[in-house]
PDB file of N, CA and C in Angstrom:
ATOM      1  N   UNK A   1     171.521  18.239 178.908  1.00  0.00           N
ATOM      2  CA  UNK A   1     172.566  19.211 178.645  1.00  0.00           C
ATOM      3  C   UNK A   1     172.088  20.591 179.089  1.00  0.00           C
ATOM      4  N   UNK A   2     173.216  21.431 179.444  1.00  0.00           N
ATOM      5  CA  UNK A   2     172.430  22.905 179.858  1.00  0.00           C
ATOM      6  C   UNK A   2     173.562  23.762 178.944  1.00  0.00           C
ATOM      7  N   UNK A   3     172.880  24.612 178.389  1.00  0.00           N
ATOM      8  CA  UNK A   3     173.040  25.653 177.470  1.00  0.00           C
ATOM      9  C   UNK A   3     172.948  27.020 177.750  1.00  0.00           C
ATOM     10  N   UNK A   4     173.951  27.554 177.675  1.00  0.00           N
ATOM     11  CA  UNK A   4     173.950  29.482 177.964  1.00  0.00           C
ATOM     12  C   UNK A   4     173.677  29.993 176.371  1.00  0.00           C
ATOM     13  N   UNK A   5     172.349  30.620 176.588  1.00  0.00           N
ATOM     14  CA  UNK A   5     172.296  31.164 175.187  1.00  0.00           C
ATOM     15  C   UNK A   5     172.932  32.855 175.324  1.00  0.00           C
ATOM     16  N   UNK A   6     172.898  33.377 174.411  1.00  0.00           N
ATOM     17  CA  UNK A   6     173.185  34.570 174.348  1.00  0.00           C
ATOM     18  C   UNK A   6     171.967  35.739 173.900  1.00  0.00           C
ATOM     19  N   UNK A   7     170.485  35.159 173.377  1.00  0.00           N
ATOM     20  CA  UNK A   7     169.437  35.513 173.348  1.00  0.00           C
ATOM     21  C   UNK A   7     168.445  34.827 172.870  1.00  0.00           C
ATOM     22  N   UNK A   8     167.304  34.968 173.028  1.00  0.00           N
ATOM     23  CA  UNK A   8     166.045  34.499 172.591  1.00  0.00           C
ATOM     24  C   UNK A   8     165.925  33.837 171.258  1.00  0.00           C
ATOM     25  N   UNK A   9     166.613  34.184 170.288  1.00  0.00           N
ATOM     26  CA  UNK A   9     166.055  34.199 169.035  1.00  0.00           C
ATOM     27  C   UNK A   9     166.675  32.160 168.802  1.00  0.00           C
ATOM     28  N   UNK A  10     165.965  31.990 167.562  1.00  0.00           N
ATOM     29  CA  UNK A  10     166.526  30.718 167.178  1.00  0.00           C
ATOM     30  C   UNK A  10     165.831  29.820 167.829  1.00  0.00           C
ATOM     31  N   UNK A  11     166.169  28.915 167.704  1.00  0.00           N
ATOM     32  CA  UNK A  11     165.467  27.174 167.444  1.00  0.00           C
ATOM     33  C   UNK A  11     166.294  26.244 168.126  1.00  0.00           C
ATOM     34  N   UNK A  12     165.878  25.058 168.896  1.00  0.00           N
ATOM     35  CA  UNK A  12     166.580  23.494 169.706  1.00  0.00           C
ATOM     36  C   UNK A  12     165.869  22.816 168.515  1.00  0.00           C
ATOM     37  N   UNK A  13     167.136  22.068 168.119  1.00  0.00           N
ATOM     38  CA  UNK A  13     166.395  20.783 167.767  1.00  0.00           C
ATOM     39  C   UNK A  13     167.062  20.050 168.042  1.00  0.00           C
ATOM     40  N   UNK A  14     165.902  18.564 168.526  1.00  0.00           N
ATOM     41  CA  UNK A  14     166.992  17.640 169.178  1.00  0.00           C
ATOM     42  C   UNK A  14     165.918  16.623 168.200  1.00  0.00           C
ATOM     43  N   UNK A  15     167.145  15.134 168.264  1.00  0.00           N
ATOM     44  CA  UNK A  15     166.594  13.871 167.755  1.00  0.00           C
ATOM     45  C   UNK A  15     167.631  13.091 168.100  1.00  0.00           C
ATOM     46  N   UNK A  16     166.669  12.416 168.754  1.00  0.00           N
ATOM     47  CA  UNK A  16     167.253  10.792 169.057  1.00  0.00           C
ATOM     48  C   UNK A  16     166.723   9.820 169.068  1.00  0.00           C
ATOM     49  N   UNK A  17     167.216   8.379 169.439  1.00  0.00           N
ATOM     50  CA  UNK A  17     166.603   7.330 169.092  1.00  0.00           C
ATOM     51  C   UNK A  17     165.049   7.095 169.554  1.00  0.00           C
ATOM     52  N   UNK A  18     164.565   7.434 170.664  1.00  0.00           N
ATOM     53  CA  UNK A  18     163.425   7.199 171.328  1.00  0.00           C
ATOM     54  C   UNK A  18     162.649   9.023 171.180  1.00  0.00           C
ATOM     55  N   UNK A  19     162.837  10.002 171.074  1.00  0.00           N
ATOM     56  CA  UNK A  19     162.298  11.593 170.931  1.00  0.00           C
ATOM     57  C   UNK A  19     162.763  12.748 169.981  1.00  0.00           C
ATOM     58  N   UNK A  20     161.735  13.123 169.561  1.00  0.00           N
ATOM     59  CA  UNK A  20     161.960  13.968 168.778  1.00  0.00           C
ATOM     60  C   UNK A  20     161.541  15.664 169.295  1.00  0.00           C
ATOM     61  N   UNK A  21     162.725  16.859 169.355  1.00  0.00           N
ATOM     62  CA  UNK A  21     161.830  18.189 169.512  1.00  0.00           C
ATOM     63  C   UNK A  21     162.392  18.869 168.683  1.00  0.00           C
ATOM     64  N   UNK A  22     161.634  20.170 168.054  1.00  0.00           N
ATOM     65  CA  UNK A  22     161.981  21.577 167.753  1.00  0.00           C
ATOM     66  C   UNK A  22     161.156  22.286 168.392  1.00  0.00           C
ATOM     67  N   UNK A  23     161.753  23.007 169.007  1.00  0.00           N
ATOM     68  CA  UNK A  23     161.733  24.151 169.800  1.00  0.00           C
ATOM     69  C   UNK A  23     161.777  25.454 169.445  1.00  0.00           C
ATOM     70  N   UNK A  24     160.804  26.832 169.351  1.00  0.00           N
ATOM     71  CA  UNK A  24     161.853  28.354 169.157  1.00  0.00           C
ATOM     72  C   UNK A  24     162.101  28.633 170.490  1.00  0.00           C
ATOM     73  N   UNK A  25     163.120  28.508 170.880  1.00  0.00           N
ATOM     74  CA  UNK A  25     163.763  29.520 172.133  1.00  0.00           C
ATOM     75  C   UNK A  25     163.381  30.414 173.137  1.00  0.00           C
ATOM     76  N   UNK A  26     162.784  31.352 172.374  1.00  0.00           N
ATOM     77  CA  UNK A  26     161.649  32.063 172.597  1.00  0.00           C
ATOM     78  C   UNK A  26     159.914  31.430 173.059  1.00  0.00           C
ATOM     79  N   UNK A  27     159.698  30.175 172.792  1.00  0.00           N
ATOM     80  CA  UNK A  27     158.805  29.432 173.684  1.00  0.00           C
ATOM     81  C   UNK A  27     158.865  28.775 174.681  1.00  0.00           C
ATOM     82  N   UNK A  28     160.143  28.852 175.019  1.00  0.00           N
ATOM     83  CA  UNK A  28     160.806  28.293 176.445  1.00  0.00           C
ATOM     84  C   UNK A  28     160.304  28.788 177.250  1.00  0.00           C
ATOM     85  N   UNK A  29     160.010  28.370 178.949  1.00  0.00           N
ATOM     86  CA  UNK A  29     159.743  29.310 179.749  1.00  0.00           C
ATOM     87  C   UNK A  29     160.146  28.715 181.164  1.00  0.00           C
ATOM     88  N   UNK A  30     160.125  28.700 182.229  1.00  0.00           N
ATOM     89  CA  UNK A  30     160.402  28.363 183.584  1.00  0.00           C
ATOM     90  C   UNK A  30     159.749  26.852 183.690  1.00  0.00           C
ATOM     91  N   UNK A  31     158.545  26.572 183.375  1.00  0.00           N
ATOM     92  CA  UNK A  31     157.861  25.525 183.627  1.00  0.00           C
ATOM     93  C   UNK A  31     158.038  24.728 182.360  1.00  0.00           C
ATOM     94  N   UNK A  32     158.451  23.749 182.906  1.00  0.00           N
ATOM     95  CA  UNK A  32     158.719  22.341 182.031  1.00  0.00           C
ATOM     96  C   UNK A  32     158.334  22.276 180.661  1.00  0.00           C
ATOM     97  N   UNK A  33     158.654  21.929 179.526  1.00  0.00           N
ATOM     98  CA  UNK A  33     158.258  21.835 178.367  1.00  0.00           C
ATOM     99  C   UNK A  33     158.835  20.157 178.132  1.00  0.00           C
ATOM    100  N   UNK A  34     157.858  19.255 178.509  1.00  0.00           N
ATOM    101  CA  UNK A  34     158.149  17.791 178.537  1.00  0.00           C
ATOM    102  C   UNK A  34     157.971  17.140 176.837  1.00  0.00           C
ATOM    103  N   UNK A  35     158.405  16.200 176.503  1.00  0.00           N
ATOM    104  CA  UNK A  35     158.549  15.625 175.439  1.00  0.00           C
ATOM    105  C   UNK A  35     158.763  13.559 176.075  1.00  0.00           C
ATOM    106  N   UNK A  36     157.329  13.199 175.794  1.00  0.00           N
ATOM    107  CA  UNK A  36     157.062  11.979 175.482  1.00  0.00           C
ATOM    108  C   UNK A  36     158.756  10.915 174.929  1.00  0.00           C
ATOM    109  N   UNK A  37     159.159   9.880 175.627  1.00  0.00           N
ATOM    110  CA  UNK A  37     160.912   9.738 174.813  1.00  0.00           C
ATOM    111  C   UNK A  37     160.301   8.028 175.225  1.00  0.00           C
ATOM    112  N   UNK A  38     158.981   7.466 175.618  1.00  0.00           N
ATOM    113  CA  UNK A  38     158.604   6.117 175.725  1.00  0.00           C
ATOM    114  C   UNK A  38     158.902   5.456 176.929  1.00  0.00           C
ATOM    115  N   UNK A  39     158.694   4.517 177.281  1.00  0.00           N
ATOM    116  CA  UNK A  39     158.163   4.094 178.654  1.00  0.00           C
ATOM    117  C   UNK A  39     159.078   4.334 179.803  1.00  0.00           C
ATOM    118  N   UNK A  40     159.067   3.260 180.722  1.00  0.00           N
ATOM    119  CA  UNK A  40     159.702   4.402 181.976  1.00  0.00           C
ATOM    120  C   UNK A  40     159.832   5.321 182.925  1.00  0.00           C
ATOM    121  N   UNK A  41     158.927   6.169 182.187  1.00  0.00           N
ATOM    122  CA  UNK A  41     159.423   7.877 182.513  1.00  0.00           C
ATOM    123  C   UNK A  41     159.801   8.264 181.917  1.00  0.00           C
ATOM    124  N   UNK A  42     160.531   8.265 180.468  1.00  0.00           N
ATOM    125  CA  UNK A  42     161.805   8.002 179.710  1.00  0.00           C
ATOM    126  C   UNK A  42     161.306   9.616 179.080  1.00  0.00           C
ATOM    127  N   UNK A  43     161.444  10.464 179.199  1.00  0.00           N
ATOM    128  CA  UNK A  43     161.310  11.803 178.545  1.00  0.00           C
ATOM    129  C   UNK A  43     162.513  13.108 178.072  1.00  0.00           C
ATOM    130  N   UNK A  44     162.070  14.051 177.524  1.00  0.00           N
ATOM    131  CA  UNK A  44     162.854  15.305 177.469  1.00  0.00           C
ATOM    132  C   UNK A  44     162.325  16.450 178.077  1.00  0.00           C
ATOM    133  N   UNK A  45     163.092  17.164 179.194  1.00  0.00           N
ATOM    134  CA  UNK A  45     162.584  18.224 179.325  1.00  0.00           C
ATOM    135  C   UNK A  45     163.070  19.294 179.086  1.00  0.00           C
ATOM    136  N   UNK A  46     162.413  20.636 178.503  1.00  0.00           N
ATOM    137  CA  UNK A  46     162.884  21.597 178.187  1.00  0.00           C
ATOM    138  C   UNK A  46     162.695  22.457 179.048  1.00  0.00           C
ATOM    139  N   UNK A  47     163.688  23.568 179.539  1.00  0.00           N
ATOM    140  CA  UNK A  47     162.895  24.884 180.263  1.00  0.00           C
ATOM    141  C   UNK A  47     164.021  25.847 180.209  1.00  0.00           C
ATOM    142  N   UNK A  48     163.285  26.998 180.419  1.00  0.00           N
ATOM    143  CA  UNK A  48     164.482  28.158 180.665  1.00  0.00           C
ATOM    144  C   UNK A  48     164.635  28.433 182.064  1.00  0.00           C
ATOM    145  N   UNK A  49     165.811  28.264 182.776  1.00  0.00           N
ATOM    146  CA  UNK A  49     165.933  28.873 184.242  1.00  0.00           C
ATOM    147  C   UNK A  49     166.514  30.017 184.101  1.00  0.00           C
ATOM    148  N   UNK A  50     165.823  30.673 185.304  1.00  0.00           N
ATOM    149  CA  UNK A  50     165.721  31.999 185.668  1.00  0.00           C
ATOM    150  C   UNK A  50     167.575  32.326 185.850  1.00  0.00           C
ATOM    151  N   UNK A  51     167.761  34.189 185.853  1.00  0.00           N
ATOM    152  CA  UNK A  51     169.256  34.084 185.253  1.00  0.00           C
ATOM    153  C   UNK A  51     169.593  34.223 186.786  1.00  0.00           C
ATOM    154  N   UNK A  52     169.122  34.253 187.726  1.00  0.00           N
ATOM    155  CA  UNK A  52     169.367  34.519 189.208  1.00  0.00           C
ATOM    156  C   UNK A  52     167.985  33.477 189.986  1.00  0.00           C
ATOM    157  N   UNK A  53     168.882  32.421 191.211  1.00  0.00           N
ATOM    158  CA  UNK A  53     167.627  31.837 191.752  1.00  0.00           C
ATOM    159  C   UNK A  53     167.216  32.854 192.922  1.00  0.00           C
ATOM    160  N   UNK A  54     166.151  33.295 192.810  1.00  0.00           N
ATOM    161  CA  UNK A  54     165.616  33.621 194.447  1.00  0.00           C
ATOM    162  C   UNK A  54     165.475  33.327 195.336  1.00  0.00           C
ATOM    163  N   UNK A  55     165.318  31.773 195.717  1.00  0.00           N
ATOM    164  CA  UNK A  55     164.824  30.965 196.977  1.00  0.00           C
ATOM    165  C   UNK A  55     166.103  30.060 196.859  1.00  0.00           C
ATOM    166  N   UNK A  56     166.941  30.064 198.292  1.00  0.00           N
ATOM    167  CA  UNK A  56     167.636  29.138 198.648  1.00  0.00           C
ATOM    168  C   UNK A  56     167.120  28.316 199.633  1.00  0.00           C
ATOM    169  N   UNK A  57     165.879  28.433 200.177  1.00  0.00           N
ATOM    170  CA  UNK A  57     165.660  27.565 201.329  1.00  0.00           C
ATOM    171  C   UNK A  57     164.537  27.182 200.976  1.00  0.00           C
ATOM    172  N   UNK A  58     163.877  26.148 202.039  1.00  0.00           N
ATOM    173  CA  UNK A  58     163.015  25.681 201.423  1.00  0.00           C
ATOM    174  C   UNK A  58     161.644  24.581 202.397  1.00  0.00           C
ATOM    175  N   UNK A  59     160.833  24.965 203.050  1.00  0.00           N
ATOM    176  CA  UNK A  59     160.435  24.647 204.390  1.00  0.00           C
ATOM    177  C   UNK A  59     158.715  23.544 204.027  1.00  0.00           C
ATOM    178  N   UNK A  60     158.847  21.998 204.633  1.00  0.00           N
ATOM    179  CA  UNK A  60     157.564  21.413 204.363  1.00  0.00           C
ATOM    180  C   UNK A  60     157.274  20.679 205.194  1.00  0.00           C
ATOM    181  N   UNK A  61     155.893  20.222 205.668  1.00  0.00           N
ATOM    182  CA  UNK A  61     155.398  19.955 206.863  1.00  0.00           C
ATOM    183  C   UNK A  61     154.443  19.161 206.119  1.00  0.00           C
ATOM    184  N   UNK A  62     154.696  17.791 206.521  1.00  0.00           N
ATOM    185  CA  UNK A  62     154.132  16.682 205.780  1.00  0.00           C
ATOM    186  C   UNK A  62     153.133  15.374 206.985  1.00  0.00           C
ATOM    187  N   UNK A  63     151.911  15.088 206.807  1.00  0.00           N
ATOM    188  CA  UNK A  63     151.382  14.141 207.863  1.00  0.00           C
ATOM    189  C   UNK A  63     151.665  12.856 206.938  1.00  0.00           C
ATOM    190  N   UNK A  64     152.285  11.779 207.896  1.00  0.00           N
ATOM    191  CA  UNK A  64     152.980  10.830 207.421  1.00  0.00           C
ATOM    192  C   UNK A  64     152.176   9.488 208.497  1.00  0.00           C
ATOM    193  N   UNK A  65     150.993   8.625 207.675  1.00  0.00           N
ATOM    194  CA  UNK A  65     150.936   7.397 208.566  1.00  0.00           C
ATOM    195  C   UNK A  65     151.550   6.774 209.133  1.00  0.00           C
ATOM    196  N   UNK A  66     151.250   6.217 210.240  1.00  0.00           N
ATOM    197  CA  UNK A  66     152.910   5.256 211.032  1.00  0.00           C
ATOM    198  C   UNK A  66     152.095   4.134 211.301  1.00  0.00           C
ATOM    199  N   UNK A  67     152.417   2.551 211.031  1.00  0.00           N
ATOM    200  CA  UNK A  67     152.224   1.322 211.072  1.00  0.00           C
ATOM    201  C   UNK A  67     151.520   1.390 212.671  1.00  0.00           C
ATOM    202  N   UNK A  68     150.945   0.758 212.708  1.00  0.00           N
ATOM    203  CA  UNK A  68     150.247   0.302 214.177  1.00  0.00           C
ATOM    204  C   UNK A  68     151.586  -0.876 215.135  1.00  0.00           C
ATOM    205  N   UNK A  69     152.498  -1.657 214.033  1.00  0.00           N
ATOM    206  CA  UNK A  69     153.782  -2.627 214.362  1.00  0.00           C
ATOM    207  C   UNK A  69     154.748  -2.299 213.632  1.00  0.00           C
ATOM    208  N   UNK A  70     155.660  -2.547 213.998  1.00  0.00           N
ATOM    209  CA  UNK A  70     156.880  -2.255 213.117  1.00  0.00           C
ATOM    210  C   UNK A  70     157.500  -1.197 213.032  1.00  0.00           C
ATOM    211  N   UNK A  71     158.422  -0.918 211.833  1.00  0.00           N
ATOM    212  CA  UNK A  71     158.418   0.671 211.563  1.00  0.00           C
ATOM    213  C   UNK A  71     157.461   0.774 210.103  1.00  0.00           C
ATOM    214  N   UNK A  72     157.924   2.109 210.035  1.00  0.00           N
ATOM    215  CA  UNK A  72     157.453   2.900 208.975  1.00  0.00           C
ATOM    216  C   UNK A  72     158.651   3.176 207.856  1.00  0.00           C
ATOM    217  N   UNK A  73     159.101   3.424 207.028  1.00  0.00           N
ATOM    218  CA  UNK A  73     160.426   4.008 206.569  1.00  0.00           C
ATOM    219  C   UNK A  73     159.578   5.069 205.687  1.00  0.00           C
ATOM    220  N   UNK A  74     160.858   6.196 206.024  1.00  0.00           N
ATOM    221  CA  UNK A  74     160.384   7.333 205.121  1.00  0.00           C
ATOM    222  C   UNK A  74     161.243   7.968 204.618  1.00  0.00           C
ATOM    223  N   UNK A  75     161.245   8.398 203.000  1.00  0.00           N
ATOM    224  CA  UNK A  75     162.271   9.008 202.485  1.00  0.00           C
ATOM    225  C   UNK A  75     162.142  10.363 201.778  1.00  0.00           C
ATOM    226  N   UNK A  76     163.143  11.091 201.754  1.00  0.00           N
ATOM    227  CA  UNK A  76     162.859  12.679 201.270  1.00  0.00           C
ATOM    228  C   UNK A  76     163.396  12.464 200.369  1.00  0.00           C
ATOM    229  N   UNK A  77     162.578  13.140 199.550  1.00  0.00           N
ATOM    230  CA  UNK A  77     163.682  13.280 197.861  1.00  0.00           C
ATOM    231  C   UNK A  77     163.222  14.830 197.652  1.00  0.00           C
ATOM    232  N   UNK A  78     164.365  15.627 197.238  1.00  0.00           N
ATOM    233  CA  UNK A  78     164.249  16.884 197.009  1.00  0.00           C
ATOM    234  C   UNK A  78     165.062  17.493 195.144  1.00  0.00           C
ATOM    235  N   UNK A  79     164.067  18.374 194.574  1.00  0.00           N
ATOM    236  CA  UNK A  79     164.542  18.569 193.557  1.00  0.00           C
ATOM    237  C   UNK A  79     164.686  19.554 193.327  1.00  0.00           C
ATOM    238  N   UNK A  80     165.989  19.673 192.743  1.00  0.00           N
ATOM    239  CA  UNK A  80     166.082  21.860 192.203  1.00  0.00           C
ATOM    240  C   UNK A  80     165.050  22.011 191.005  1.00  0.00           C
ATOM    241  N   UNK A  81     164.903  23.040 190.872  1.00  0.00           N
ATOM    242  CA  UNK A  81     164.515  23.832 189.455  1.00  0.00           C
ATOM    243  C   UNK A  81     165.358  22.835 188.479  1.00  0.00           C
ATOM    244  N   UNK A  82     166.900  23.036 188.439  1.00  0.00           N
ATOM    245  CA  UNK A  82     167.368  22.696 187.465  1.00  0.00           C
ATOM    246  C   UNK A  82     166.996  20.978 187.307  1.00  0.00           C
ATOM    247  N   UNK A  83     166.547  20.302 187.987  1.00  0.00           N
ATOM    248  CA  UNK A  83     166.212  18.842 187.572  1.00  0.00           C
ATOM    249  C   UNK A  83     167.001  17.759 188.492  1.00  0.00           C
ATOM    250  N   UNK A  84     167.703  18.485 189.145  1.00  0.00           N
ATOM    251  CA  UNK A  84     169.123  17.714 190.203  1.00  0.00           C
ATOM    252  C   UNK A  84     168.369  17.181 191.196  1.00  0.00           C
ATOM    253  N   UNK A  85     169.239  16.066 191.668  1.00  0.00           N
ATOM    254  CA  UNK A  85     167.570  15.711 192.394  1.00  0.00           C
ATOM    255  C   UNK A  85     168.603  15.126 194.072  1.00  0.00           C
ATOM    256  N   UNK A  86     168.274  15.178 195.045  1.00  0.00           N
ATOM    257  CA  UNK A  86     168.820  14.056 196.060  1.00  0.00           C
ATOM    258  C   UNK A  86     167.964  14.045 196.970  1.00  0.00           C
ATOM    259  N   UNK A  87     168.046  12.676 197.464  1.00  0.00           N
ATOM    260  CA  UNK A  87     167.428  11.989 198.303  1.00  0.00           C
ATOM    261  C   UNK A  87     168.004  11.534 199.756  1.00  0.00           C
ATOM    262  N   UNK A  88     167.120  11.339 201.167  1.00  0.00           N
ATOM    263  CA  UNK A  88     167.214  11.270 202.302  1.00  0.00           C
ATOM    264  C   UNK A  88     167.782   9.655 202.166  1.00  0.00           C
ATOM    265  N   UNK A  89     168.393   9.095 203.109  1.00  0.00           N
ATOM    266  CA  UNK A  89     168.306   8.123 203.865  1.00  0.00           C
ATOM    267  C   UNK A  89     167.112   7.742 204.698  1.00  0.00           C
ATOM    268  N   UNK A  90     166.758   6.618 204.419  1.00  0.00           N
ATOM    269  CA  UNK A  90     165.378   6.193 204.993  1.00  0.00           C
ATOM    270  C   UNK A  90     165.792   6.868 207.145  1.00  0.00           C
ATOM    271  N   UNK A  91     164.003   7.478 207.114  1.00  0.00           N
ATOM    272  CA  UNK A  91     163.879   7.523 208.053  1.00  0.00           C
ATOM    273  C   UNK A  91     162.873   6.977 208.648  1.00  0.00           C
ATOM    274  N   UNK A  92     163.546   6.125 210.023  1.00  0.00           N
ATOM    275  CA  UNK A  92     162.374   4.889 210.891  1.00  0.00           C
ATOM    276  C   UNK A  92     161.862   5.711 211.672  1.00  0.00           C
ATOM    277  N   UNK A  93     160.292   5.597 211.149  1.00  0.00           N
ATOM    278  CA  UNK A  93     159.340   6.193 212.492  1.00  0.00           C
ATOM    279  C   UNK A  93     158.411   5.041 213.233  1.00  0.00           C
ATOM    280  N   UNK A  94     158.112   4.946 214.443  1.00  0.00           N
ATOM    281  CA  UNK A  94     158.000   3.795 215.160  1.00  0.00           C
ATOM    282  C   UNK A  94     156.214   4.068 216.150  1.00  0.00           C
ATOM    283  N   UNK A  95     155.632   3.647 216.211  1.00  0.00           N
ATOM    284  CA  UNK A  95     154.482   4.098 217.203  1.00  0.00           C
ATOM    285  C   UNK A  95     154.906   3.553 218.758  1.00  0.00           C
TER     286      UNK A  95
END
């Protein structure tokens, strides 16, 4: 869920079947505040995003092994700040 607070002050508390948090508000910060929710991956994350993003672009240069036969398949997965996530269509690289 994403939440517009109106200031700092006050407390999250969340509970559910698999995690438990309380939070003050005020300990929030840009970088992840994760919460254990059991196997999977299966977690909570907390964070405060910034009230304006700065960076719309976003530039990476990656060395990628390529099979000696066959192809290779390779996929991009890219994630915002906010947690949104999408992913490439496999791309065939070939020697």
């Amino acid at each position: 869920i994403d939440l517009w607070l109106a200031g700092t002050g006050g407390r999250i508390s969340l509970n559910t079947k698999h995690a438990t948090a309380d939070v003050a508000v005020s300990d929030l910060g840009v970088a992840d505040m994760v919460v254990d929710a059991g196997g999977l991956d299966r977690k909570l994350t907390l964070q405060r995003l910034p009230a304006e993003f700065e960076t719309r672009h976003v530039s990476q240069s990656v060395r990628c092994p390529v099979k000696a036969g066959g192809d290779t398949r390779l996929y991009v997965r890219m994630q915002q700040i906010d947690g949104h996530r999408a992913w490439s269509s496999p791309i065939y690289m070939f020697r």
